[in-house]
C-alpha atoms as a PDB file:
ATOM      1  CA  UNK A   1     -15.760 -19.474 -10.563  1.00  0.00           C
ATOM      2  CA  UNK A   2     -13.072 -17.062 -10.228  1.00  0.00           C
ATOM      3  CA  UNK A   3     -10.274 -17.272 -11.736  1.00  0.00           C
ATOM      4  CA  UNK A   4      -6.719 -18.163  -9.912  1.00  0.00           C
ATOM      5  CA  UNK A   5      -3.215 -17.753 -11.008  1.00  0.00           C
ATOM      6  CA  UNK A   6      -0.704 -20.716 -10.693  1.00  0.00           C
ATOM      7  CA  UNK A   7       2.340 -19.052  -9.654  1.00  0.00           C
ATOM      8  CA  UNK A   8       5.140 -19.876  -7.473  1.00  0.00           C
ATOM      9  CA  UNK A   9       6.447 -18.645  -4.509  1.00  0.00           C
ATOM     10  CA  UNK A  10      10.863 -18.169  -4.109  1.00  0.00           C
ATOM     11  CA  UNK A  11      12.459 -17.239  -0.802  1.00  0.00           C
ATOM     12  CA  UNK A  12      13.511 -13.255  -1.316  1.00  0.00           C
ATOM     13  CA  UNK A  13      14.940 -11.291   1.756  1.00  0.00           C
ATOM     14  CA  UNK A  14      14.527 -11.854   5.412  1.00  0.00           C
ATOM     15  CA  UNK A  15      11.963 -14.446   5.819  1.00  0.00           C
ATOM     16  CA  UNK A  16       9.971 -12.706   3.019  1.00  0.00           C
ATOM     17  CA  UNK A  17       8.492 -14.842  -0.421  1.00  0.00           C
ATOM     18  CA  UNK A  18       8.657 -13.219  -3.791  1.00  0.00           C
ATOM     19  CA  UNK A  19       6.778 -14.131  -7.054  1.00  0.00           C
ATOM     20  CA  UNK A  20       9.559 -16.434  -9.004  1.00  0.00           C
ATOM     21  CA  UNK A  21       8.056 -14.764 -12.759  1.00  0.00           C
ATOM     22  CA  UNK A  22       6.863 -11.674 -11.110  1.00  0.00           C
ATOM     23  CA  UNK A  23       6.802 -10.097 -14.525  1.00  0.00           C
ATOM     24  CA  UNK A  24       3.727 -12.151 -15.654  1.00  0.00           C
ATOM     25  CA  UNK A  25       1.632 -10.330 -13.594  1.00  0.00           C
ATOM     26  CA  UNK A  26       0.003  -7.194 -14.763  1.00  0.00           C
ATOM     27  CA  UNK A  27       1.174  -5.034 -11.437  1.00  0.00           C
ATOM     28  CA  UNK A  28      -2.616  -2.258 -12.161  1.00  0.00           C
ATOM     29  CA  UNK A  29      -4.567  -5.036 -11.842  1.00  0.00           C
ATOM     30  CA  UNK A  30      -3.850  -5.829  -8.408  1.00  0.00           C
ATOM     31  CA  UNK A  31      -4.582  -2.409  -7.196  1.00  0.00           C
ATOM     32  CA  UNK A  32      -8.226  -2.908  -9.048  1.00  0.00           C
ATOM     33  CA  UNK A  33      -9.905  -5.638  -8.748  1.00  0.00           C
ATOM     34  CA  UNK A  34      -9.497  -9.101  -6.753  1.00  0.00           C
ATOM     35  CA  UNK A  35      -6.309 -11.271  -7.361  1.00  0.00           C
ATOM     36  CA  UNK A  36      -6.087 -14.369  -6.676  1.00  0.00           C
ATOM     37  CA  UNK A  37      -2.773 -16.327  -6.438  1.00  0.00           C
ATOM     38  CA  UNK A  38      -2.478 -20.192  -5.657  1.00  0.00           C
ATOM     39  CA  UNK A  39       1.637 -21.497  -5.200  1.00  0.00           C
ATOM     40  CA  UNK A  40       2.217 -24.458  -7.629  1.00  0.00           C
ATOM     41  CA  UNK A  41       4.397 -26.119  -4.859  1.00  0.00           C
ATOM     42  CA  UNK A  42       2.396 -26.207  -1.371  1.00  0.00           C
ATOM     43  CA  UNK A  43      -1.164 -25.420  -3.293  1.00  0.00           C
ATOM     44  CA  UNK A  44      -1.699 -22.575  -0.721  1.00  0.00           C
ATOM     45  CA  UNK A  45      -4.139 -20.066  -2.285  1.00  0.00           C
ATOM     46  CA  UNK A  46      -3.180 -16.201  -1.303  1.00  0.00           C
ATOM     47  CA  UNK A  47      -6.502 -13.092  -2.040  1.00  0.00           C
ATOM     48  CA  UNK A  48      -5.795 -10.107  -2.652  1.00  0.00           C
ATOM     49  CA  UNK A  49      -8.787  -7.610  -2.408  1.00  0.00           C
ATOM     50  CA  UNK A  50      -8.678  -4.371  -4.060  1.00  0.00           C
ATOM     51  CA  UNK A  51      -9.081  -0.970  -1.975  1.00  0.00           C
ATOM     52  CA  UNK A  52      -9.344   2.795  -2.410  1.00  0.00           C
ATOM     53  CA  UNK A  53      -5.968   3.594  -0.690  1.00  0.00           C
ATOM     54  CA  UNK A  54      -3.055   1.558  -0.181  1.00  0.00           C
ATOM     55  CA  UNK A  55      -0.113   1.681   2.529  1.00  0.00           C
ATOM     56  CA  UNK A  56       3.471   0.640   1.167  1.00  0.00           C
ATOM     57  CA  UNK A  57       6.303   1.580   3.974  1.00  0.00           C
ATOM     58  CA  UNK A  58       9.656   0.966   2.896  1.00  0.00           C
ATOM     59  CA  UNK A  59      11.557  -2.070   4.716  1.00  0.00           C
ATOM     60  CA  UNK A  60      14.453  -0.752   6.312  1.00  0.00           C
ATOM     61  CA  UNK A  61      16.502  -4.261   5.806  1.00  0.00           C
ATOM     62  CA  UNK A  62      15.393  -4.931   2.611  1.00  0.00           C
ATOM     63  CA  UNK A  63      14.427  -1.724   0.890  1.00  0.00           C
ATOM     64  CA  UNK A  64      12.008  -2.270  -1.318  1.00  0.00           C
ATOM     65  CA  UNK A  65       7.862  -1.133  -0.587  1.00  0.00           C
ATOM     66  CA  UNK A  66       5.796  -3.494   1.081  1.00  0.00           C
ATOM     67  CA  UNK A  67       1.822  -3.288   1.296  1.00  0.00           C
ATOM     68  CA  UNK A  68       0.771  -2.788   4.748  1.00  0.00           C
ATOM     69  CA  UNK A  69      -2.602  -2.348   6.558  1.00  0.00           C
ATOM     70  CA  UNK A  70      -1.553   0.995   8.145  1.00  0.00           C
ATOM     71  CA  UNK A  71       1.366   3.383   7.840  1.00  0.00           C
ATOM     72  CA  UNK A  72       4.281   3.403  10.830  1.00  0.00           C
ATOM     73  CA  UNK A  73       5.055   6.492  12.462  1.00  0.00           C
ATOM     74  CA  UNK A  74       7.787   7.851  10.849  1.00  0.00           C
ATOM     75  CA  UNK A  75       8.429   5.474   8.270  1.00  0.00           C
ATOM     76  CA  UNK A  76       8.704   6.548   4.553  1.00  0.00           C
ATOM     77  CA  UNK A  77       6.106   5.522   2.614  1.00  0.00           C
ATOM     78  CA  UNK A  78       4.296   5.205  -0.974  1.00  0.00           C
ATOM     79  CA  UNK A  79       0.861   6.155  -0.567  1.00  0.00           C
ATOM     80  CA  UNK A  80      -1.562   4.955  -3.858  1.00  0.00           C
ATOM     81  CA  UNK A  81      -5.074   6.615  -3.994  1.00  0.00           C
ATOM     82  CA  UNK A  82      -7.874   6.619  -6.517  1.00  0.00           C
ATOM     83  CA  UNK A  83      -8.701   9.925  -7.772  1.00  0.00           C
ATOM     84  CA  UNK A  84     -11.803  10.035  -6.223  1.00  0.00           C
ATOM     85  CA  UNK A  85     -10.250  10.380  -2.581  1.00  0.00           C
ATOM     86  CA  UNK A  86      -7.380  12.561  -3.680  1.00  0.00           C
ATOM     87  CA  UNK A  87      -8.806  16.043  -2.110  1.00  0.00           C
ATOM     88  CA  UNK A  88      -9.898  14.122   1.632  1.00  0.00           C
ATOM     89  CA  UNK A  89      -6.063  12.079   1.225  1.00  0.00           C
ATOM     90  CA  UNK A  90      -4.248  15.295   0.574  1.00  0.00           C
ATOM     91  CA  UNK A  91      -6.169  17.600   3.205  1.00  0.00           C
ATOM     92  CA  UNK A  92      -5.071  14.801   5.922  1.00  0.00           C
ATOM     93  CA  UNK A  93      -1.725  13.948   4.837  1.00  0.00           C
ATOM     94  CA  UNK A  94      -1.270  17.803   5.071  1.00  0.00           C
ATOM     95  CA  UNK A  95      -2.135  17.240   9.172  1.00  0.00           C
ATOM     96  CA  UNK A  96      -0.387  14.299   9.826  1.00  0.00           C
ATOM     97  CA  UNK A  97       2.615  14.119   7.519  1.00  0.00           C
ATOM     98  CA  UNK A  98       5.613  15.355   7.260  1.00  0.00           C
ATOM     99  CA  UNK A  99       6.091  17.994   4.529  1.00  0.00           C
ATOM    100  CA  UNK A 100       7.993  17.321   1.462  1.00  0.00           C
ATOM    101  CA  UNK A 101       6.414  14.337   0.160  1.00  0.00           C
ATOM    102  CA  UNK A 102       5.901  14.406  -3.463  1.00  0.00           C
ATOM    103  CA  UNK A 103       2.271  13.840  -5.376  1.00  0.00           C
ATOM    104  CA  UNK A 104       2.564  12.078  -8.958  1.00  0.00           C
ATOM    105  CA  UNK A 105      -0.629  10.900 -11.186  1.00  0.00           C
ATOM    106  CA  UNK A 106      -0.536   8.830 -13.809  1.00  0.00           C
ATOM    107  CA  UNK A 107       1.571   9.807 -16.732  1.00  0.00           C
ATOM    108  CA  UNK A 108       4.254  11.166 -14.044  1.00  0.00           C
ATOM    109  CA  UNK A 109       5.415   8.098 -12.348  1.00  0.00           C
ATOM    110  CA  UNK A 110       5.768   5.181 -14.144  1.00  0.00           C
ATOM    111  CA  UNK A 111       3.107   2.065 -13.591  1.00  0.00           C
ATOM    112  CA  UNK A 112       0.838   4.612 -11.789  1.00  0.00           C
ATOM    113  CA  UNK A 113      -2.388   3.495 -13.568  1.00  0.00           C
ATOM    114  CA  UNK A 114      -5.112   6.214 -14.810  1.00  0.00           C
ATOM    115  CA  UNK A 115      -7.547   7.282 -11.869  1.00  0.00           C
ATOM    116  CA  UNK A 116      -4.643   6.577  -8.993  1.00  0.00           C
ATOM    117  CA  UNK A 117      -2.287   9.078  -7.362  1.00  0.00           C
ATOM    118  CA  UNK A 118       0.969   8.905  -5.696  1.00  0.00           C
ATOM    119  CA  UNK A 119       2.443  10.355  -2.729  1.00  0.00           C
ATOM    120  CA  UNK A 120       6.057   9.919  -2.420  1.00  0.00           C
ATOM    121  CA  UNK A 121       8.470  10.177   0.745  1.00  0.00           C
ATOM    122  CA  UNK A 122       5.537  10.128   2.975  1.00  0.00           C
ATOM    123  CA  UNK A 123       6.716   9.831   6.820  1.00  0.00           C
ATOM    124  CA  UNK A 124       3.125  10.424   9.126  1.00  0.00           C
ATOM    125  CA  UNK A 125       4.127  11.719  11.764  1.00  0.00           C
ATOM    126  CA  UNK A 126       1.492  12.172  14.235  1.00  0.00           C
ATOM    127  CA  UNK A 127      -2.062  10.196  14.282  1.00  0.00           C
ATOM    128  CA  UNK A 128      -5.026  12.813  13.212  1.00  0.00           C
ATOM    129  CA  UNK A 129      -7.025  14.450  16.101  1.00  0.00           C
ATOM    130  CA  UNK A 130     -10.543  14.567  14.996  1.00  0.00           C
ATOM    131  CA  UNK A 131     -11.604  10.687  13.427  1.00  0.00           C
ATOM    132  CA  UNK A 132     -14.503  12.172  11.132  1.00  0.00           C
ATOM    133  CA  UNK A 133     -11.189  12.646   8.814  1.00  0.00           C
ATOM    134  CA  UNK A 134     -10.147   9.682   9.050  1.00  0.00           C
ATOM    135  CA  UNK A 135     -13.073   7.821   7.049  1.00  0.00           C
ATOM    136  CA  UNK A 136     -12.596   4.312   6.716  1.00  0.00           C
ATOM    137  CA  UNK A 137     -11.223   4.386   3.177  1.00  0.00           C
ATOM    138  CA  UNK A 138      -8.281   6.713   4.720  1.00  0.00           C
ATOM    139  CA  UNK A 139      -7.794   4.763   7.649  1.00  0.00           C
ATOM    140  CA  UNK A 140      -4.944   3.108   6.415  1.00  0.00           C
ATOM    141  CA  UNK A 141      -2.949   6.839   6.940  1.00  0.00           C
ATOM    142  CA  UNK A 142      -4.086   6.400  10.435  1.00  0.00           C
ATOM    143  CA  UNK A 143      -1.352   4.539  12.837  1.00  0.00           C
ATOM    144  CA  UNK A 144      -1.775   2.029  15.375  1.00  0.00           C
ATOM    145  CA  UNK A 145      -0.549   3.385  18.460  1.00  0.00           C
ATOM    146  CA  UNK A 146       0.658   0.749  20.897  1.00  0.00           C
ATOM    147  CA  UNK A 147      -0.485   1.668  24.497  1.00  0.00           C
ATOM    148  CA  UNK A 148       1.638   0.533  27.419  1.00  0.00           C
ATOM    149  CA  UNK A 149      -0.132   0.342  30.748  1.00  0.00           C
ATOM    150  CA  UNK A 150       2.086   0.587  33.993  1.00  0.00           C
END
């Protein structure tokens, strides 16, 4: 079977859970392979599954980065990205970003493990106009728009 970490889950910021030894976890491996997390108190078991590209917009009430599915219009944002999709990330945050976000790899930016790349102070701005850029491993730097109807 696979293995699961007993950890346990404290109340942090505005509804939000935190790790209570957050520090035992190595933080690289959850960007790389499968994590699997089981709370020692209500014996609810959390997966997380590793991508290519991952979303982490800054909570306005709380500040710190939190992994989401997609970016927010106009939010800043870390962007992480394996090597292997920096050109296709760059060429599309350089259509729907704002500029001066900063690019670090690993070596630059503390934690950043080898093979990943970080974009810093990213705020999209506008959702891409042709979708054969945004490839499914990118879509997370494509926003949901909300649609009214009237």
């Amino acid at each position: 079977g696979r293995s699961v970490a007993e950890v346990r889950f404290v109340p942090a910021w505005s509804g939000w859970l935190a790790l209570e030894n957050a520090d035992s976890i190595e933080k690289a491996s959850l960007l790389t392979r499968e994590a699997r997390l089981r709370d020692l108190d209500s014996g609810a078991e959390f997966v997380h599954h590793p991508r290519g590209l991952y979303v982490f917009p800054k909570d306005e009430l709380s500040q710190p980065y939190v992994e989401r599915d997609r970016v927010s219009l106009g939010a800043d944002s870390l962007i992480l990205t394996l090597e292997r999709l920096k050109s296709e990330t760059s060429s599309l945050l350089g259509v729907v970003a704002r500029p001066g976000y900063k690019e670090y790899s690993a070596g630059q930016l503390e934690g950043l493990p080898e093979n990943w790349i970080a974009y810093a102070g990213v705020q999209v701005m506008t959702v891409p106009k042709s979708t054969e850029q945004s490839q499914k491993e990118l879509s997370a730097l494509v926003p949901a728009v909300v649609t009214q109807l009237s």
